[in-house]
N, C-alpha and C. Protein backbone atom coordinates (compact mmCIF):
# COMPACT_ATOMS: atom_id res chain seq x y z
N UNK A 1 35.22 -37.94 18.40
CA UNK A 1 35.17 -37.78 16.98
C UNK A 1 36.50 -38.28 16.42
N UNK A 2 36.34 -39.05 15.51
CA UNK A 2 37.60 -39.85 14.83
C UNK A 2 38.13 -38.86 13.79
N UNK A 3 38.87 -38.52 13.72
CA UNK A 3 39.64 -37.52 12.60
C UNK A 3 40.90 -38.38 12.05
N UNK A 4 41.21 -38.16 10.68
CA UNK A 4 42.46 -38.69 10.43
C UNK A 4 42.97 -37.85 10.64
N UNK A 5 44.97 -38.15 10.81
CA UNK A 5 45.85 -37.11 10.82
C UNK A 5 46.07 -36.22 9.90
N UNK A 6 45.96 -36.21 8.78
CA UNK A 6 45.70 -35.35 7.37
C UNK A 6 44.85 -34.21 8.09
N UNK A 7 43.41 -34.60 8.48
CA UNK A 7 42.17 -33.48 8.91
C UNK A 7 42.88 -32.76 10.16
N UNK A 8 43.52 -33.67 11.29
CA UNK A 8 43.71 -32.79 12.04
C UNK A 8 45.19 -31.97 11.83
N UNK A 9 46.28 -32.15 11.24
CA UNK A 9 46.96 -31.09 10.59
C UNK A 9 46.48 -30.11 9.80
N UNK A 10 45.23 -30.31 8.67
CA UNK A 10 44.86 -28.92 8.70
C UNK A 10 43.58 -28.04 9.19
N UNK A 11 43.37 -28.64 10.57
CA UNK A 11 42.68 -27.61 11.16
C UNK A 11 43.58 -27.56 12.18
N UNK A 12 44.67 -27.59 12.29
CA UNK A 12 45.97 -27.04 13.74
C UNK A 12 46.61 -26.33 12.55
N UNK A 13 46.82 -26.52 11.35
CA UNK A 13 47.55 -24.71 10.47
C UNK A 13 46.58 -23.64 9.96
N UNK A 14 45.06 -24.16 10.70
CA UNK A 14 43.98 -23.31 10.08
C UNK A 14 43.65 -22.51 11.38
N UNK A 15 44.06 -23.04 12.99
CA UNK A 15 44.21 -22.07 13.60
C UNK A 15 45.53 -21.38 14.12
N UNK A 16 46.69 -21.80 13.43
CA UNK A 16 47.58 -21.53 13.20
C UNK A 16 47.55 -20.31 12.55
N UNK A 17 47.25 -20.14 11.46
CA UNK A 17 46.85 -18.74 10.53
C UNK A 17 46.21 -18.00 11.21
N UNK A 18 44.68 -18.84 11.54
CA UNK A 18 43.72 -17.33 12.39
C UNK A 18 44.60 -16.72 13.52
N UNK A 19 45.15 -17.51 13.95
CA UNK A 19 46.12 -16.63 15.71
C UNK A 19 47.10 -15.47 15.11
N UNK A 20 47.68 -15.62 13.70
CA UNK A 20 48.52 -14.90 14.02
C UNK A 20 48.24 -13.90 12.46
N UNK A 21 46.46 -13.44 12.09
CA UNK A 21 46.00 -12.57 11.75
C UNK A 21 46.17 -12.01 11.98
N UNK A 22 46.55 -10.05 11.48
CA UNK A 22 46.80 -9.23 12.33
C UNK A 22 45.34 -8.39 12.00
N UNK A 23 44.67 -7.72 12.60
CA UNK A 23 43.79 -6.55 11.88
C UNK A 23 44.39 -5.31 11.54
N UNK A 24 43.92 -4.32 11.07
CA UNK A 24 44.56 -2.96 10.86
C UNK A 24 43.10 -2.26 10.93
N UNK A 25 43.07 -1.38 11.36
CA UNK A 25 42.33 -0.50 11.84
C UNK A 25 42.02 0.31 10.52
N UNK A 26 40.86 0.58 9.93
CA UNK A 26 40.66 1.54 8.94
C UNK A 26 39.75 2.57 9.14
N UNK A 27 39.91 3.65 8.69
CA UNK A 27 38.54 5.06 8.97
C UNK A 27 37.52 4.77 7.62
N UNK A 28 36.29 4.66 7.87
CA UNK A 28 35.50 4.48 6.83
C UNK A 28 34.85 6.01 6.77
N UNK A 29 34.61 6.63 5.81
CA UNK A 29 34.16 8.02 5.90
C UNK A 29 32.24 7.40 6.31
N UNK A 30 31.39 8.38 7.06
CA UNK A 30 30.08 8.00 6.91
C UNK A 30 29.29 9.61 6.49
N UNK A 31 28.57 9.16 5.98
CA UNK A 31 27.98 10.34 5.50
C UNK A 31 26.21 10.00 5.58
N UNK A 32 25.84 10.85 6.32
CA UNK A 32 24.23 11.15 6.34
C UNK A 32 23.32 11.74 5.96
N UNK A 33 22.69 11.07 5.16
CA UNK A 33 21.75 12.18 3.70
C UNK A 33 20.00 11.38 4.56
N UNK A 34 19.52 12.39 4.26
CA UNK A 34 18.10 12.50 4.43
C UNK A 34 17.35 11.53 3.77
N UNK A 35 16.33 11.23 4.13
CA UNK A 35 15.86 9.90 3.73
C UNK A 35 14.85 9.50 2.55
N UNK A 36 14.73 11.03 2.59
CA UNK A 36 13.64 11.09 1.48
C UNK A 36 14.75 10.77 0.05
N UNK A 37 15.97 11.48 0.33
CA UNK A 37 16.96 10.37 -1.11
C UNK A 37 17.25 9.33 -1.45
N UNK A 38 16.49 8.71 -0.22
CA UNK A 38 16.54 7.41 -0.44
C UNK A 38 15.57 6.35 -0.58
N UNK A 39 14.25 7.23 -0.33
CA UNK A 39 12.94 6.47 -0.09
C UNK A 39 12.00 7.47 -1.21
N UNK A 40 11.26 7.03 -1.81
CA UNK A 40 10.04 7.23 -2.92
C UNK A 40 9.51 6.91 -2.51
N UNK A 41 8.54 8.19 -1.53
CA UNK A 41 6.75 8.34 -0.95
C UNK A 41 5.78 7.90 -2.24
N UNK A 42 6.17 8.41 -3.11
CA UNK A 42 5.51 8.48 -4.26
C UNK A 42 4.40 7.40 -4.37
N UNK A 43 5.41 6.27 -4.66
CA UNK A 43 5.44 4.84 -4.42
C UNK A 43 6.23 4.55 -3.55
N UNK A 44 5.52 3.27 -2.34
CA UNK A 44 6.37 3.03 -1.45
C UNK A 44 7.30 1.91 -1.76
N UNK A 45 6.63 0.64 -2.83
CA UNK A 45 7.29 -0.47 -3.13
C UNK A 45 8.59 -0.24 -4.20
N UNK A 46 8.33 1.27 -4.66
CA UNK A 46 9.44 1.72 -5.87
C UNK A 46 10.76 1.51 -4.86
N UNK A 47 11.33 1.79 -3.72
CA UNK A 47 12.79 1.52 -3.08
C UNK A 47 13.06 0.22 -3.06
N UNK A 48 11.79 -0.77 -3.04
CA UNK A 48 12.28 -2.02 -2.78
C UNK A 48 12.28 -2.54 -4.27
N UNK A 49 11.68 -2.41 -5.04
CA UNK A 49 11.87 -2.77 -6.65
C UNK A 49 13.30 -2.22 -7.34
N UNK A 50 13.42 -1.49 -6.72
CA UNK A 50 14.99 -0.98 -7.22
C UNK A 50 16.02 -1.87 -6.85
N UNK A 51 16.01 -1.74 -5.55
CA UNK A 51 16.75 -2.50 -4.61
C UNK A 51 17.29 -3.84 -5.67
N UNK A 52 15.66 -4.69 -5.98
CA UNK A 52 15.97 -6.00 -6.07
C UNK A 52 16.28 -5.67 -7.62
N UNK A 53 16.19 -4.24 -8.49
CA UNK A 53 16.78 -5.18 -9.53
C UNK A 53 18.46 -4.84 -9.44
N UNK A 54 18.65 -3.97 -8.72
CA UNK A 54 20.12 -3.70 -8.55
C UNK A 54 20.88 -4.98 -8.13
N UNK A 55 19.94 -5.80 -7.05
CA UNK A 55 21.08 -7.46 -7.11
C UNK A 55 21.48 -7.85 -8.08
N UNK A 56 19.18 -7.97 -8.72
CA UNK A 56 19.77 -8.83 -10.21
C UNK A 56 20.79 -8.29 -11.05
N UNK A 57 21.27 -6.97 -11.17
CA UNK A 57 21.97 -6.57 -12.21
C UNK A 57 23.25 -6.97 -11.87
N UNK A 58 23.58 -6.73 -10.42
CA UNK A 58 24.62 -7.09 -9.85
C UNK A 58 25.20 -8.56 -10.25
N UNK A 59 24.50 -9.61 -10.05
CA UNK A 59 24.21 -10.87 -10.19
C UNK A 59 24.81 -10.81 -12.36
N UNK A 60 23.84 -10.33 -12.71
CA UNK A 60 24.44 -10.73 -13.63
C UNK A 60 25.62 -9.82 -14.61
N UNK A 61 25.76 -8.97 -13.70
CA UNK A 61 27.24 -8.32 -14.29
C UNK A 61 28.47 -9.39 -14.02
N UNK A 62 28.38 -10.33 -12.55
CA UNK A 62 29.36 -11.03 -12.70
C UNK A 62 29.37 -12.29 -13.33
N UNK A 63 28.22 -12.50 -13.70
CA UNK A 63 27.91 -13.93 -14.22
C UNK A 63 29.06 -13.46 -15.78
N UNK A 64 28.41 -11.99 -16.23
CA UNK A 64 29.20 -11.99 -18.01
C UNK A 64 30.85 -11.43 -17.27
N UNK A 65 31.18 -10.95 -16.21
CA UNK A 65 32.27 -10.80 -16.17
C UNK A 65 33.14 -12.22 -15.93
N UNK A 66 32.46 -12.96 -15.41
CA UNK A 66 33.61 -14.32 -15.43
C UNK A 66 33.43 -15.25 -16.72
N UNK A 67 32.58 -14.79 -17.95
CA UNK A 67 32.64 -15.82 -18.72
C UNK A 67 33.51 -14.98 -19.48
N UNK A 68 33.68 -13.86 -19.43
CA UNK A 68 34.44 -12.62 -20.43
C UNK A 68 35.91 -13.26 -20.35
N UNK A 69 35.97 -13.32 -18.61
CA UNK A 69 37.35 -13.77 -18.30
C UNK A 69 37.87 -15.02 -18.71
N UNK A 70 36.92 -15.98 -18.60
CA UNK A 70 37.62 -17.26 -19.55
C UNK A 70 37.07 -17.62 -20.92
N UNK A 71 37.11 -16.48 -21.82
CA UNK A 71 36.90 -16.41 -23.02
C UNK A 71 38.21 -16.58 -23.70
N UNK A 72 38.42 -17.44 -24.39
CA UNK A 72 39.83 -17.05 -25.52
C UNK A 72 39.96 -17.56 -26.77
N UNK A 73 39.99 -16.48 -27.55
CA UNK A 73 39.95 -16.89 -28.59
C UNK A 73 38.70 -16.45 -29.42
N UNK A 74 37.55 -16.16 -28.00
CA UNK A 74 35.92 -15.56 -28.77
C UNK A 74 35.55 -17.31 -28.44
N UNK A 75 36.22 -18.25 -27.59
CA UNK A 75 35.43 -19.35 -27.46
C UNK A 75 35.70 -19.70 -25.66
N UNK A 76 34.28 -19.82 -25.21
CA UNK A 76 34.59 -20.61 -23.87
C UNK A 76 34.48 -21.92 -23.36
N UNK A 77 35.53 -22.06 -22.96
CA UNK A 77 35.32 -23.94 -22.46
C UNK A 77 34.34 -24.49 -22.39
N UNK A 78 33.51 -25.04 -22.36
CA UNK A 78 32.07 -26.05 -22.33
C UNK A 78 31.68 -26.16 -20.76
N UNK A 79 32.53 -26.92 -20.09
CA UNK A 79 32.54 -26.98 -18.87
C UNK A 79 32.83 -25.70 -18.05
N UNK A 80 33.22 -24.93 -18.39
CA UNK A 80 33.60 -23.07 -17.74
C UNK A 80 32.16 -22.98 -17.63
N UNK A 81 31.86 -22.81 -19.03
CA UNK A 81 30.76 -22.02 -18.93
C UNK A 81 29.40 -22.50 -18.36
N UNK A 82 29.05 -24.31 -18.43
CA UNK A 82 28.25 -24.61 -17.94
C UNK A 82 28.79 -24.34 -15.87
N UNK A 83 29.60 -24.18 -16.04
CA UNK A 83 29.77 -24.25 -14.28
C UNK A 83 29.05 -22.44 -14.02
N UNK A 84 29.92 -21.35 -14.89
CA UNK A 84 29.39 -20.48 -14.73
C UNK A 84 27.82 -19.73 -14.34
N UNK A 85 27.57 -20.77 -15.60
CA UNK A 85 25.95 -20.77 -15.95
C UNK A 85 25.36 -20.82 -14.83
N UNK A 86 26.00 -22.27 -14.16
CA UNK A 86 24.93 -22.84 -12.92
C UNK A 86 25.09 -22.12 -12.00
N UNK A 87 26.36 -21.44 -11.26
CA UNK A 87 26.64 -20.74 -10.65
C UNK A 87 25.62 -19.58 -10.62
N UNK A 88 25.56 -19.06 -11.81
CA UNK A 88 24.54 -17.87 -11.92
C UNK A 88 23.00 -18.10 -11.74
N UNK A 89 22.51 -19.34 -12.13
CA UNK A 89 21.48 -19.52 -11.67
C UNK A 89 21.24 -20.14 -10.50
N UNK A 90 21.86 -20.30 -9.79
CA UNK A 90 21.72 -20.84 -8.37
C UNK A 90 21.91 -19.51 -7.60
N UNK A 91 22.56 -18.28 -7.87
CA UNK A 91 22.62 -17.23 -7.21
C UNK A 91 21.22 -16.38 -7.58
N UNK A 92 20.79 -16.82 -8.94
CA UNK A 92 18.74 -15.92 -9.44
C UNK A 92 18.19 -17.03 -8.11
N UNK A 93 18.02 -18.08 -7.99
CA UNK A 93 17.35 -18.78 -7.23
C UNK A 93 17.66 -18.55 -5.89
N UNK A 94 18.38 -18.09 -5.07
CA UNK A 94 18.27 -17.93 -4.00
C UNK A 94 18.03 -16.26 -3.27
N UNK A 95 18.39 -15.29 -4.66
CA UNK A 95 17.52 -14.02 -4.62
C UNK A 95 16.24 -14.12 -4.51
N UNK A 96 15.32 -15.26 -5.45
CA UNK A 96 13.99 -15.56 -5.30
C UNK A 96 13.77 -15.93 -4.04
N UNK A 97 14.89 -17.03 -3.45
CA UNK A 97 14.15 -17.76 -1.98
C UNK A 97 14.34 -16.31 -1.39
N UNK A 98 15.36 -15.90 -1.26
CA UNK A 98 15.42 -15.14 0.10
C UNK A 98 14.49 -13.45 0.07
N UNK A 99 14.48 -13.23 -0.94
CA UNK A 99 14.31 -11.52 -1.63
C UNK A 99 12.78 -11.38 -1.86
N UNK A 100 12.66 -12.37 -3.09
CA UNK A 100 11.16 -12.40 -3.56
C UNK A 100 10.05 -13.04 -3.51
N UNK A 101 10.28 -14.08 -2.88
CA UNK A 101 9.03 -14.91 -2.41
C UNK A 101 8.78 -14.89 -0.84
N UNK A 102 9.61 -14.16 -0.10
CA UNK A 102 9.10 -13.63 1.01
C UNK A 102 7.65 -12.13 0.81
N UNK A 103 8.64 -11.40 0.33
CA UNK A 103 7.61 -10.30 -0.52
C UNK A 103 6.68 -9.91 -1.43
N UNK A 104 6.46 -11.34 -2.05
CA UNK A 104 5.26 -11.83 -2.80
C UNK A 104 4.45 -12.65 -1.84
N UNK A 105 4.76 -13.24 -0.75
CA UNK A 105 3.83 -13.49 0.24
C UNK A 105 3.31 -12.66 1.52
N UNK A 106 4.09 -11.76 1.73
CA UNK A 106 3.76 -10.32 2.23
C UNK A 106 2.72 -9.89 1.54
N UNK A 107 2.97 -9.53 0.13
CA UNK A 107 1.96 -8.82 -0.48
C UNK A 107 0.47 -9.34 -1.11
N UNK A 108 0.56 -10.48 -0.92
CA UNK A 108 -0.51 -11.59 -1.37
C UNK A 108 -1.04 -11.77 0.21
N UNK A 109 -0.61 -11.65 1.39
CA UNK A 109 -1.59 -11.52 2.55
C UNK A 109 -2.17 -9.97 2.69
N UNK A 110 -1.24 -9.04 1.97
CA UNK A 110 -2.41 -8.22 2.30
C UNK A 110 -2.99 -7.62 1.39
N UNK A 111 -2.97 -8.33 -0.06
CA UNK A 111 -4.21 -8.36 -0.75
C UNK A 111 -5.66 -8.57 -0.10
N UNK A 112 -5.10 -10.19 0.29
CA UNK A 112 -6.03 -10.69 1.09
C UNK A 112 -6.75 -9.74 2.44
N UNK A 113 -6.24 -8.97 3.46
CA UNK A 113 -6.31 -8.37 4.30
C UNK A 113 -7.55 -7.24 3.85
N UNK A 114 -6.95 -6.74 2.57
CA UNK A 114 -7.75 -5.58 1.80
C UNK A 114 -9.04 -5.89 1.36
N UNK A 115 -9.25 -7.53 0.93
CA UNK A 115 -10.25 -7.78 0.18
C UNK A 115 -11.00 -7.87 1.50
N UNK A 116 -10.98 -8.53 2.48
CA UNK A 116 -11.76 -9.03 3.83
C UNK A 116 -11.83 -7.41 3.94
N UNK A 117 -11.33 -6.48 4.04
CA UNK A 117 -11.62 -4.90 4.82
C UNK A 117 -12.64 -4.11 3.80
N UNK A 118 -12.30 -4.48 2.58
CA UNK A 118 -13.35 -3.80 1.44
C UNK A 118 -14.93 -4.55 1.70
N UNK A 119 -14.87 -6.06 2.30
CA UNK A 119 -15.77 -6.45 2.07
C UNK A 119 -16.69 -6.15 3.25
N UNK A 120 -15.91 -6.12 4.17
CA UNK A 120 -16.55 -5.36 5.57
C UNK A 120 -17.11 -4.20 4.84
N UNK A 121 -16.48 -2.90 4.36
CA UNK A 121 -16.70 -1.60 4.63
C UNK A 121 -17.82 -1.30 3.52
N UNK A 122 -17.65 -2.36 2.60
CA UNK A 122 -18.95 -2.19 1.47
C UNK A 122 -20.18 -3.15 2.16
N UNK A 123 -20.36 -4.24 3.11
CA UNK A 123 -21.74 -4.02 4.01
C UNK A 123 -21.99 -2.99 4.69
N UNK A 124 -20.93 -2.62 5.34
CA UNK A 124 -21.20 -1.20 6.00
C UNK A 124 -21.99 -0.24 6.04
N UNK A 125 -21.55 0.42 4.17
CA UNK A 125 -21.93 1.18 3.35
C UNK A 125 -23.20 0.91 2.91
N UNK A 126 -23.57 -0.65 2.58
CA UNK A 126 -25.20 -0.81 2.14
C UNK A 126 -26.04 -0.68 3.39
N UNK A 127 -25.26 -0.86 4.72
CA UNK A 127 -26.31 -0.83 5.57
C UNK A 127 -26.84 0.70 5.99
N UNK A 128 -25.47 1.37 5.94
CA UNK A 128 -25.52 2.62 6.11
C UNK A 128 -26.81 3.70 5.21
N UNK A 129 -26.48 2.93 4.17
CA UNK A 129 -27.27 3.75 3.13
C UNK A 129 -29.07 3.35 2.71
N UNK A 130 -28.70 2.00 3.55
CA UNK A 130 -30.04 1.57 3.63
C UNK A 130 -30.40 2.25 5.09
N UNK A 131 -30.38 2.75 6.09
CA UNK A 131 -30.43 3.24 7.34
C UNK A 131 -30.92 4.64 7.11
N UNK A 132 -30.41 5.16 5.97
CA UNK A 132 -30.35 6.65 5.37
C UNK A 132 -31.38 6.67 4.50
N UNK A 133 -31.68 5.65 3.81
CA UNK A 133 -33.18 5.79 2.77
C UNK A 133 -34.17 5.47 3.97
N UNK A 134 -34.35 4.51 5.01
CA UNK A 134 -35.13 4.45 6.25
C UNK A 134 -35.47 5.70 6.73
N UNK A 135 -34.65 6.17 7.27
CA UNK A 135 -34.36 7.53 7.86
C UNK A 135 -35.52 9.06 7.08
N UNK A 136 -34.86 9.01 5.92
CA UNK A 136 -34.94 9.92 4.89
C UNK A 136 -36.35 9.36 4.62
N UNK A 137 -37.44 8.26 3.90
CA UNK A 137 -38.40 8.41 3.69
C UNK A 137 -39.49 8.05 5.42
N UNK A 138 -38.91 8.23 6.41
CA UNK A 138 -39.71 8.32 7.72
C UNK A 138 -40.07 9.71 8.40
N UNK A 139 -38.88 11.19 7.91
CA UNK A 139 -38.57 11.88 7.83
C UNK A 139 -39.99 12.51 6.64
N UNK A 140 -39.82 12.19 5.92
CA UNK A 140 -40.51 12.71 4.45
C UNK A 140 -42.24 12.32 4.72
N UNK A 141 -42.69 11.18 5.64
CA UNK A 141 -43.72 10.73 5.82
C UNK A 141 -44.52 11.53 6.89
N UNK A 142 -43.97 11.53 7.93
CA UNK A 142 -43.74 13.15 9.42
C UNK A 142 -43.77 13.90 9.14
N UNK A 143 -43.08 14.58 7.95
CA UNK A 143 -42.75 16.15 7.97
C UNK A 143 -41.49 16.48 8.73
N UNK A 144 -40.40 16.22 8.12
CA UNK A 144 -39.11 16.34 8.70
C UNK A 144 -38.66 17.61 9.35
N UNK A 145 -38.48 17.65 10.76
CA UNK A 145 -38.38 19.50 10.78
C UNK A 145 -37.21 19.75 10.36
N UNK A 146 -35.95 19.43 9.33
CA UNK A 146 -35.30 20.10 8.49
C UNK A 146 -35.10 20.62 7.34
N UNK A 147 -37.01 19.86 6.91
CA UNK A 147 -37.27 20.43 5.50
C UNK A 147 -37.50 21.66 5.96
N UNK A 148 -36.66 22.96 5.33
CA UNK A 148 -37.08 24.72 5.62
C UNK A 148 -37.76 24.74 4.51
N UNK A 149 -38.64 25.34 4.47
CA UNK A 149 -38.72 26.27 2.85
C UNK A 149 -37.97 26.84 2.65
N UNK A 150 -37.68 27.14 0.93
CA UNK A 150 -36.77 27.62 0.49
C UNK A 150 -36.85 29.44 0.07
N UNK A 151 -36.34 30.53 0.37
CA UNK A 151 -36.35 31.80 -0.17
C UNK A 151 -37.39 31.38 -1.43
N UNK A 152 -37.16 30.65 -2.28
CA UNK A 152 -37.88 30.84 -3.63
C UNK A 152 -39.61 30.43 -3.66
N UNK A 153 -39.61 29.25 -2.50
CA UNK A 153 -40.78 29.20 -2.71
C UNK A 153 -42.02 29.85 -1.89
N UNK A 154 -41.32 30.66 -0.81
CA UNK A 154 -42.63 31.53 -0.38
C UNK A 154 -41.93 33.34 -1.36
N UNK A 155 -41.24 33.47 -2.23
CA UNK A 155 -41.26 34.05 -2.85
C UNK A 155 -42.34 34.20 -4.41
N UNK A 156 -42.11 32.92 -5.04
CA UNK A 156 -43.00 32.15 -5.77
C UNK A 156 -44.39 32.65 -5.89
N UNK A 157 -45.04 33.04 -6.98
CA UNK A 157 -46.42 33.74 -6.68
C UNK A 157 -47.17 32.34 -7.60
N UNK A 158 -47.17 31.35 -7.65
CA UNK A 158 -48.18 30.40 -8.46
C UNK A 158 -47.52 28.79 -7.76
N UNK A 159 -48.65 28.74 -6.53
CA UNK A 159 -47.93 27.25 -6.18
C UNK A 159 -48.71 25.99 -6.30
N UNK A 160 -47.89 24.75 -6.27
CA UNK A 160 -48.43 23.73 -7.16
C UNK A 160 -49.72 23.53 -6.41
N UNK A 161 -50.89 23.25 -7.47
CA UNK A 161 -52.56 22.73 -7.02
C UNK A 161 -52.92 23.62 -6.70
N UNK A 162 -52.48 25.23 -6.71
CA UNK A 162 -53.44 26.32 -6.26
C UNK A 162 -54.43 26.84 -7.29
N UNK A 163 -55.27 27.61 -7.23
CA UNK A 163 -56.02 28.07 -8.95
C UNK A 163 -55.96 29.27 -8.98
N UNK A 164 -55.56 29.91 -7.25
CA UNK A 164 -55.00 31.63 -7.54
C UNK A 164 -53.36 31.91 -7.03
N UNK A 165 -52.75 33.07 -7.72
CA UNK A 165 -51.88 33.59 -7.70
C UNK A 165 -51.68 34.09 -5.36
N UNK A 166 -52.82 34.00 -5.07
CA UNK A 166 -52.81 34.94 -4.22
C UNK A 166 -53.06 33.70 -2.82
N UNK A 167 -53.49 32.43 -3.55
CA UNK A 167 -53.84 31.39 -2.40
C UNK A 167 -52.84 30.55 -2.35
N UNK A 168 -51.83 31.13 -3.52
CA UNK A 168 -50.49 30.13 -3.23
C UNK A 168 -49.72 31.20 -2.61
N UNK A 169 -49.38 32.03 -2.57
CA UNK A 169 -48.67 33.17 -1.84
C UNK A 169 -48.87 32.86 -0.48
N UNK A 170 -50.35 32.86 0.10
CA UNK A 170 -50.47 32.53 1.45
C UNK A 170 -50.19 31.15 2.14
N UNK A 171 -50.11 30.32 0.41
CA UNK A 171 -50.30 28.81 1.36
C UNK A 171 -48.60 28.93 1.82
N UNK A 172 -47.85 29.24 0.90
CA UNK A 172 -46.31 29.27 0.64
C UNK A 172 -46.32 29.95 2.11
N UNK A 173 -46.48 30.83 2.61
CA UNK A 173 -45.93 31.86 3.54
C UNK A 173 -46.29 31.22 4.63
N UNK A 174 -47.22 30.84 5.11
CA UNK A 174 -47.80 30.05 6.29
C UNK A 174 -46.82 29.00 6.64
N UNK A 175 -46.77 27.78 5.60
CA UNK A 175 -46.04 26.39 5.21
C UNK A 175 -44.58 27.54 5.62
N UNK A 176 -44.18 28.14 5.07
CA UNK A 176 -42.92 28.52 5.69
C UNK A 176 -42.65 28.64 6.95
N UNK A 177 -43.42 29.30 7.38
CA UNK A 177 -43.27 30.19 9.35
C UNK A 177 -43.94 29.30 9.88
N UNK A 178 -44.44 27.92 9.75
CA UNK A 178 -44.65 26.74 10.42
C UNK A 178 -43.58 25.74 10.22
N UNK A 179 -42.92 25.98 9.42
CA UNK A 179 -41.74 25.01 8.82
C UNK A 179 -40.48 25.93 9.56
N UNK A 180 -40.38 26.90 9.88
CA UNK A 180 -39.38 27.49 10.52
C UNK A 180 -39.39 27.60 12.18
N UNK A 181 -40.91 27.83 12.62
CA UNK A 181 -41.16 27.46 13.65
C UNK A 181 -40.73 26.54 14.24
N UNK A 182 -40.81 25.29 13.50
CA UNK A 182 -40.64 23.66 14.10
C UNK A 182 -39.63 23.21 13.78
N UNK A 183 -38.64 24.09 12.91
CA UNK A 183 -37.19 23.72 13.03
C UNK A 183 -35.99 24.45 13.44
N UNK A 184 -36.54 24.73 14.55
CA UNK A 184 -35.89 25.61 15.46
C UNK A 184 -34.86 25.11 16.56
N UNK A 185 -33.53 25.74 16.34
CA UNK A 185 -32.42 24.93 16.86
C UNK A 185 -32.73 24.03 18.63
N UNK A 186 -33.87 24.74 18.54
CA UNK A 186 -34.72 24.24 20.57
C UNK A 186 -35.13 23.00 20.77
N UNK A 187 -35.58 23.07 19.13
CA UNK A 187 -36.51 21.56 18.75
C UNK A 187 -35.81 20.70 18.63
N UNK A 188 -34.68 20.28 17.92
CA UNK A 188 -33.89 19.56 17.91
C UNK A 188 -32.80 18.61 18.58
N UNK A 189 -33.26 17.22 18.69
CA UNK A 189 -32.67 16.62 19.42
C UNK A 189 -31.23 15.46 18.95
N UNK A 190 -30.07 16.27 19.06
CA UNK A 190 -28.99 15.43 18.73
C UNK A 190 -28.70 13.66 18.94
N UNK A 191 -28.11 13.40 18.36
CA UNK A 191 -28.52 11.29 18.19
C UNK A 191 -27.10 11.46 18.51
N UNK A 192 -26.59 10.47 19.67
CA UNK A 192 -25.23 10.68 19.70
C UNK A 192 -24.17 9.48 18.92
């Protein structure tokens, strides 16, 4: 690699400096708080929406603190401020690359993820429920042995299509203790 002498004098006083850095040792206090002070179950995306507008605010507290600083007079240089400017928007633009368009494509796949799982679980559901009207009018056609009679209707003294008080009483009571008969926990065969 061809270097002029200019370049290589100052990278021999640039490790010149680093060698004879000193460090100093500092105590940082740490302190450990529970996490829920720091995280909103509530909402889970509320920690990270904070987060990002605290950059942006960050971001642009220094954008107005350095134009504050080369303000004089209540007027700033032309060129200050367009450098400032750009400065500041080149620092919104790379919060977007790095911050928010990762996490807008996170969240746009699992939109997507949700819509494919809703769309599964709602055939599911029609098949299910079509399986259950199958079920339910094959049941109803047989004589389902979990239709019981009810307390009220072999209580009931006038039942439907009878013309006496006394031939619905019996039809009711019979239709019961044949309907209880045949749905008897013996009878029943579990579907696994």
């Amino acid at each position: 690699m061809d270097m002029s002498e200019s370049m290589q004098e100052a990278m021999h006083r640039s490790n010149l400096d680093m060698s004879g850095a000193e460090y100093v040792r500092k105590e940082i206090p740490l302190h450990v708080l529970p996490s829920l002070s720091f995280i909103n179950l509530d909402s889970p995306l509320s920690s990270y929406t904070d987060l990002q507008h605290v950059l942006f605010e960050e971001e642009r507290t220094a954008y107005n603190q350095a134009i504050l600083q080369n303000t004089r007079d209540g007027k700033v240089h032309p060129l200050t401020f367009i450098h400032h400017t750009s400065t500041y928007q080149a620092s919104l633009c790379k919060l977007i690359e790095y911050c928010l368009s990762p996490a807008i494509n996170a969240l746009q796949d699992r939109l997507r993820e949700n819509e494919i799982r809703l769309a599964v679980l709602s055939e599911e559901a029609k098949s299910l429920e079509a399986e259950a009207s199958t079920s339910r009018g094959s049941e109803a056609s047989l004589g389902s042995p979990r239709q019981v009679a009810s307390p009220r209707q072999v209580a009931s003294p006038i039942h439907r299509g009878s013309s006496s008080p006394r031939q619905g009483n019996s039809q009711s009571s019979s239709e019961s203790l044949g309907s209880k008969s045949v749905a008897s926990p013996g009878s029943r065969s579990r579907k696994g």
